[in-house]
C-alpha atoms as a PDB file:
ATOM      1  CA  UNK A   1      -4.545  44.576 -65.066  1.00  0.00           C
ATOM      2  CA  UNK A   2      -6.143  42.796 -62.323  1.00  0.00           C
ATOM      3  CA  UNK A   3      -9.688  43.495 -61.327  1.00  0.00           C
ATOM      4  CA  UNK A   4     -11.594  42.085 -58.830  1.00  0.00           C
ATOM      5  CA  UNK A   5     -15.137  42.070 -59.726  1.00  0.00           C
ATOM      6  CA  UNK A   6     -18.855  42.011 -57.001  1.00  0.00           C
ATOM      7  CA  UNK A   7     -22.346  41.488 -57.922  1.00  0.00           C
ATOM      8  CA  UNK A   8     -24.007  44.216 -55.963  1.00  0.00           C
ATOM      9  CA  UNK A   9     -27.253  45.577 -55.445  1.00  0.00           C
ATOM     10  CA  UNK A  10     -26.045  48.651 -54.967  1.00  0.00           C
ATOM     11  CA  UNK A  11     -21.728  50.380 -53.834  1.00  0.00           C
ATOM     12  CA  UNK A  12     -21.122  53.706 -53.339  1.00  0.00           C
ATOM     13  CA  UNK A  13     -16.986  55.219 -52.608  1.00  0.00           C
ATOM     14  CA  UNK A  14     -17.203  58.468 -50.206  1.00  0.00           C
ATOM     15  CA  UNK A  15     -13.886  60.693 -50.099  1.00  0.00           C
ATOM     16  CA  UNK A  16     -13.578  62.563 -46.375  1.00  0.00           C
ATOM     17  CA  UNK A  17     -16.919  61.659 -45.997  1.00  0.00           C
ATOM     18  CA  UNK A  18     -18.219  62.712 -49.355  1.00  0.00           C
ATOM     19  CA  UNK A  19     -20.065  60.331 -51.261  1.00  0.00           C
ATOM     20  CA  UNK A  20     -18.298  60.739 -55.040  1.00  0.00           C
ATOM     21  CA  UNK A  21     -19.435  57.866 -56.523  1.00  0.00           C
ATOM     22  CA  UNK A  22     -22.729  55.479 -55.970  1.00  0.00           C
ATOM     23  CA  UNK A  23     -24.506  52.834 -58.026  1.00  0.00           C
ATOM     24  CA  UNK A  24     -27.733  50.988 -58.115  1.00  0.00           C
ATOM     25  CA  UNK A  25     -27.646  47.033 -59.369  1.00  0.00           C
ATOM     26  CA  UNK A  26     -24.602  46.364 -61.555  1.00  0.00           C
ATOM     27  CA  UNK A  27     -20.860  45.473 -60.142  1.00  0.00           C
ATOM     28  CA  UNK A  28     -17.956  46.674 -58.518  1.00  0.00           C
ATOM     29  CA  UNK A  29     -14.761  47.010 -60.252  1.00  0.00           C
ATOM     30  CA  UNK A  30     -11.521  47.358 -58.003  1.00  0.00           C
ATOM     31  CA  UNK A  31      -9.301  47.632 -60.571  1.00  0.00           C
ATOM     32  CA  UNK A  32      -5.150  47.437 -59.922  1.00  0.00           C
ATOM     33  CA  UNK A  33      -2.891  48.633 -63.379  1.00  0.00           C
ATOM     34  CA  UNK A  34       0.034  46.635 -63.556  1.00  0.00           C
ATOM     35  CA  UNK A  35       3.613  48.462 -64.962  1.00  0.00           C
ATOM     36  CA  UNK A  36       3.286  46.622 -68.421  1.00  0.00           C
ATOM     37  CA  UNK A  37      -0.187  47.016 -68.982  1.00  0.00           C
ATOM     38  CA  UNK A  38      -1.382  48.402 -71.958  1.00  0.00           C
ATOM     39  CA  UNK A  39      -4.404  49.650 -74.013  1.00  0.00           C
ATOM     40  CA  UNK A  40      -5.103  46.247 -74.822  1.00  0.00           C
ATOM     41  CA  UNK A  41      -5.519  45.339 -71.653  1.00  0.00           C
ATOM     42  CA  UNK A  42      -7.598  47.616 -70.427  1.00  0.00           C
ATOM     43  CA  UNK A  43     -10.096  46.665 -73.562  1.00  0.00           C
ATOM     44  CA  UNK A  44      -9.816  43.117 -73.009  1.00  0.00           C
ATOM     45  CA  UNK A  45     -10.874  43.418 -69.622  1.00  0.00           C
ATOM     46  CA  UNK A  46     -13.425  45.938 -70.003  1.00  0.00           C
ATOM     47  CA  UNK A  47     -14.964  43.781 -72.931  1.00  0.00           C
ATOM     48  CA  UNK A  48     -14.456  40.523 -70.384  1.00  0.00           C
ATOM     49  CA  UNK A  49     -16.853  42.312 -67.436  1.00  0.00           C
ATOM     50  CA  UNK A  50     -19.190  44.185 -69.572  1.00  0.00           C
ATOM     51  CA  UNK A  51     -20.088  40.549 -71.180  1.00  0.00           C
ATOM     52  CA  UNK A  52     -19.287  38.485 -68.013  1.00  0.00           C
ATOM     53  CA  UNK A  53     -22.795  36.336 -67.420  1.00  0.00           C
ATOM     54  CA  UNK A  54     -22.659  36.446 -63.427  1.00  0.00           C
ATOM     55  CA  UNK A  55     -26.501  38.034 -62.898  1.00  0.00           C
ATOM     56  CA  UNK A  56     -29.599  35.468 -63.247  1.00  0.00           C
ATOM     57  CA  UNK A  57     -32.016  35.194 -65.742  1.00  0.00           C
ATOM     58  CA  UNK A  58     -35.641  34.293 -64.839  1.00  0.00           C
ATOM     59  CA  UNK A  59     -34.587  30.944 -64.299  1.00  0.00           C
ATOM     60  CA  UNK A  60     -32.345  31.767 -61.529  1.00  0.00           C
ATOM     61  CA  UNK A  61     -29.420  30.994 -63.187  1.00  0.00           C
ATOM     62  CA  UNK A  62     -26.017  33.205 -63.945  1.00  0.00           C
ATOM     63  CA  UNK A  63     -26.582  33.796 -67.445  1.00  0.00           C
ATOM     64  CA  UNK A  64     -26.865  37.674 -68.118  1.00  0.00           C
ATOM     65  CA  UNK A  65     -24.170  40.089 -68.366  1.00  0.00           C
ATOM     66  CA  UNK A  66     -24.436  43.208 -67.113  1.00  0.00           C
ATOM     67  CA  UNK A  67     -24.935  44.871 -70.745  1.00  0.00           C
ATOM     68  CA  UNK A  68     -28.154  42.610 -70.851  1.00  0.00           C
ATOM     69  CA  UNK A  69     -29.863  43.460 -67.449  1.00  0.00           C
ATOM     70  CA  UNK A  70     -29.006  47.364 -68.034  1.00  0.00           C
ATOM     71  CA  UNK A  71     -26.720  47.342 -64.899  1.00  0.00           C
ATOM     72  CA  UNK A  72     -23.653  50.290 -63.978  1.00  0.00           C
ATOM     73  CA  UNK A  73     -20.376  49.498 -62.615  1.00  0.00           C
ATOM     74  CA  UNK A  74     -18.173  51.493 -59.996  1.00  0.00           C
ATOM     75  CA  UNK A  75     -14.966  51.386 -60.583  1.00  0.00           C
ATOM     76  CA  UNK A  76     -12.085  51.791 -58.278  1.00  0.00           C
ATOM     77  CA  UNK A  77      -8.735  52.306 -58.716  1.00  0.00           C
ATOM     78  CA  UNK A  78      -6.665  49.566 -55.823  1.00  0.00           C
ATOM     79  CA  UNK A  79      -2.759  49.580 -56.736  1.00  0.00           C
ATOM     80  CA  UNK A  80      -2.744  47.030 -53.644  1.00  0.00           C
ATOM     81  CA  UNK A  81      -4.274  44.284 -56.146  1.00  0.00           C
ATOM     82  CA  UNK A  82      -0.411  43.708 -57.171  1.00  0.00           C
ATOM     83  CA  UNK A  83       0.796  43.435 -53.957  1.00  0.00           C
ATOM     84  CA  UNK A  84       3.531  40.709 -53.763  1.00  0.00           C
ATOM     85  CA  UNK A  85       3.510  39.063 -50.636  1.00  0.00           C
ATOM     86  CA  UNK A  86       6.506  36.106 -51.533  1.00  0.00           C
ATOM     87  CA  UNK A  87       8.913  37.666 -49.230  1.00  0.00           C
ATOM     88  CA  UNK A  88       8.809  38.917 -45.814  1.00  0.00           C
ATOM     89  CA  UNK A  89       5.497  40.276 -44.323  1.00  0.00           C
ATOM     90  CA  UNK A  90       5.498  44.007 -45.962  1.00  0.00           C
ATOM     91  CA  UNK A  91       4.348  43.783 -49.561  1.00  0.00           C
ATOM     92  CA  UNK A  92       5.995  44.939 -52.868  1.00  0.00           C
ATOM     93  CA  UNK A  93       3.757  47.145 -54.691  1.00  0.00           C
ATOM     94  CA  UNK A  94       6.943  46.853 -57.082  1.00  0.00           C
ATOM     95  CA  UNK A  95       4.875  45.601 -59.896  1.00  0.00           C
ATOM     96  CA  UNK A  96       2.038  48.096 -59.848  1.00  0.00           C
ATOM     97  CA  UNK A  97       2.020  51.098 -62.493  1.00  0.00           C
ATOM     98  CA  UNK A  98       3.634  54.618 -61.527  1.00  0.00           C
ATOM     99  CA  UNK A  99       0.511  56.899 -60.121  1.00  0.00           C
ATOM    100  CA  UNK A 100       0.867  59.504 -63.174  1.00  0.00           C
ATOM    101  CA  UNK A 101       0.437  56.567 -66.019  1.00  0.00           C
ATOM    102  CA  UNK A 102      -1.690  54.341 -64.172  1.00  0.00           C
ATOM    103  CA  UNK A 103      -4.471  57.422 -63.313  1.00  0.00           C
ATOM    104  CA  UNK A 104      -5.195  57.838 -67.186  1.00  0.00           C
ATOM    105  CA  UNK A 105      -5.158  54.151 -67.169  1.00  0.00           C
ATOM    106  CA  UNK A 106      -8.008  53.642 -64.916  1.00  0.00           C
ATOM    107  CA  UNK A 107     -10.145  56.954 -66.439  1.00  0.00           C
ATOM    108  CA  UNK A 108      -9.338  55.056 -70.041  1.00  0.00           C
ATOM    109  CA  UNK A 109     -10.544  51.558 -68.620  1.00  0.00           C
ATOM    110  CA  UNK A 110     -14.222  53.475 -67.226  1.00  0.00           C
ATOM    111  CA  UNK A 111     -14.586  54.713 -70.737  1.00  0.00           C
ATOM    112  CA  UNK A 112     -14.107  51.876 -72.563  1.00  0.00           C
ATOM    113  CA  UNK A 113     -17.200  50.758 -70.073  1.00  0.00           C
ATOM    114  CA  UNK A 114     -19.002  53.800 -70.511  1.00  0.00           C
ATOM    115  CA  UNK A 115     -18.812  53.022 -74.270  1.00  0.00           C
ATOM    116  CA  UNK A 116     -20.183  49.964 -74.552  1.00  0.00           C
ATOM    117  CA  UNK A 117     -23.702  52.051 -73.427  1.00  0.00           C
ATOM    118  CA  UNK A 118     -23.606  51.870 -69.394  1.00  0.00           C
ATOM    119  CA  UNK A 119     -23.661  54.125 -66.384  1.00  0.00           C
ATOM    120  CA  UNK A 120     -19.938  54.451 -64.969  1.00  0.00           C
ATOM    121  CA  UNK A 121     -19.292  55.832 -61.712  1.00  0.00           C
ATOM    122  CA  UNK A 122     -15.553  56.316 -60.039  1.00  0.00           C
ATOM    123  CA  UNK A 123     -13.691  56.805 -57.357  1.00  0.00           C
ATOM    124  CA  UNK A 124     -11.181  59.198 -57.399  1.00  0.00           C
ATOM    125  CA  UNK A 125      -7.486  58.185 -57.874  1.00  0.00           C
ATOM    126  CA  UNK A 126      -4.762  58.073 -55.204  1.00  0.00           C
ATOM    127  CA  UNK A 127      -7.161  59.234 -52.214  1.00  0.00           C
ATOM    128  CA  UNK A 128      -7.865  57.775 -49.282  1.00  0.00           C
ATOM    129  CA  UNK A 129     -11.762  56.002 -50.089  1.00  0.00           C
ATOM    130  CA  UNK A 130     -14.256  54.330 -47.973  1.00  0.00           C
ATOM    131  CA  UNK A 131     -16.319  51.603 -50.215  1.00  0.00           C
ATOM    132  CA  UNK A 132     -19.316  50.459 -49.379  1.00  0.00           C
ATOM    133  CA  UNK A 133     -21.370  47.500 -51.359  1.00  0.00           C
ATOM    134  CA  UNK A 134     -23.687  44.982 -51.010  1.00  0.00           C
ATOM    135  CA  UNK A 135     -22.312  42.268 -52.547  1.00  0.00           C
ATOM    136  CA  UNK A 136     -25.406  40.288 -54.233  1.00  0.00           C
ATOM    137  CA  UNK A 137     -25.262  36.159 -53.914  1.00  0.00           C
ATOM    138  CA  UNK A 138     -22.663  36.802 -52.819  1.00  0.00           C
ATOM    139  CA  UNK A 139     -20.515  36.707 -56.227  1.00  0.00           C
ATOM    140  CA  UNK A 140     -17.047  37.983 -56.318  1.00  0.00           C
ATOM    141  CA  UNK A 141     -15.151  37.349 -59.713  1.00  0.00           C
ATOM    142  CA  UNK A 142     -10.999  37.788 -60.181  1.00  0.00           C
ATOM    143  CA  UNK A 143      -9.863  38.596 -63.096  1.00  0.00           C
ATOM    144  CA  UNK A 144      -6.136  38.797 -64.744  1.00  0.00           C
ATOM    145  CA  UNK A 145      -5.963  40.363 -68.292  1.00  0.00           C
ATOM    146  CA  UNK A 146      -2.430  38.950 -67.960  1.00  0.00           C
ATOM    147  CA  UNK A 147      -3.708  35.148 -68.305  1.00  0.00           C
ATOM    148  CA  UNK A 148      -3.822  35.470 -71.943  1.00  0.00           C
ATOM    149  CA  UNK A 149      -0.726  36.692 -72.543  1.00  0.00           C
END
């Protein structure tokens, strides 16, 4: 699983024009589900941003997580995350997880978030979505669950 991961004050995802999904403070989770992803992954990298200390404490430095400051995450669903671009100038999306597995991966992955005691908002799989954030520093995070494999 790759994510890509803002600080935002607030995001919202809108569907033909129909806001589905909005948050307050907290981050924005574009998620893309790889074809050998598993369970594990999707817990390893819910646990990573849950606990991830990108907001600032009173001091002004990035030491909070978004459990600690009481923040929600939006998360996304963007297959185009594993876009290989070695070859040519089209990318391979060759890599990505098959819609019908990859869908219950990304509801699974907002649950493990919702879990851990936090307001999860999504978008909605496969459709065509218009995201809006503002992205908060700004502070834009990748992360690979694959890097510790």
């Amino acid at each position: 699983m790759k994510a890509v991961v803002q600080r935002v004050s607030r995001a919202s995802v809108s569907v033909d024009g129909r806001e589905v999904g909005a948050i307050a403070t907290g981050l924005l989770v574009l998620l893309g589900v790889a074809a050998d992803d598993s369970e594990d992954d999707a817990e390893f990298l819910a646990d990573k941003i849950a606990n991830l200390r990108i907001f600032e404490d009173s001091q002004g430095k990035m030491n909070c997580s978004l459990l600690e400051i009481g923040g929600q995450a939006l998360v996304v669903s963007q297959f185009t995350l594993l876009a290989d671009t070695r070859k040519g100038r089209r990318p391979s999306f060759f890599d990505a997880m098959a819609p019908e597995l990859a869908s219950p991966m990304v509801d699974r992955f907002a649950g493990l978030l919702a879990g851990r005691g936090m307001v999860v908002k999504q978008g909605v799989f496969g459709a065509m979505m218009d995201v809006s954030l503002v992205n908060s520093g700004p502070v834009t995070i990748v992360l690979d669950s694959r890097i510790r494999r």
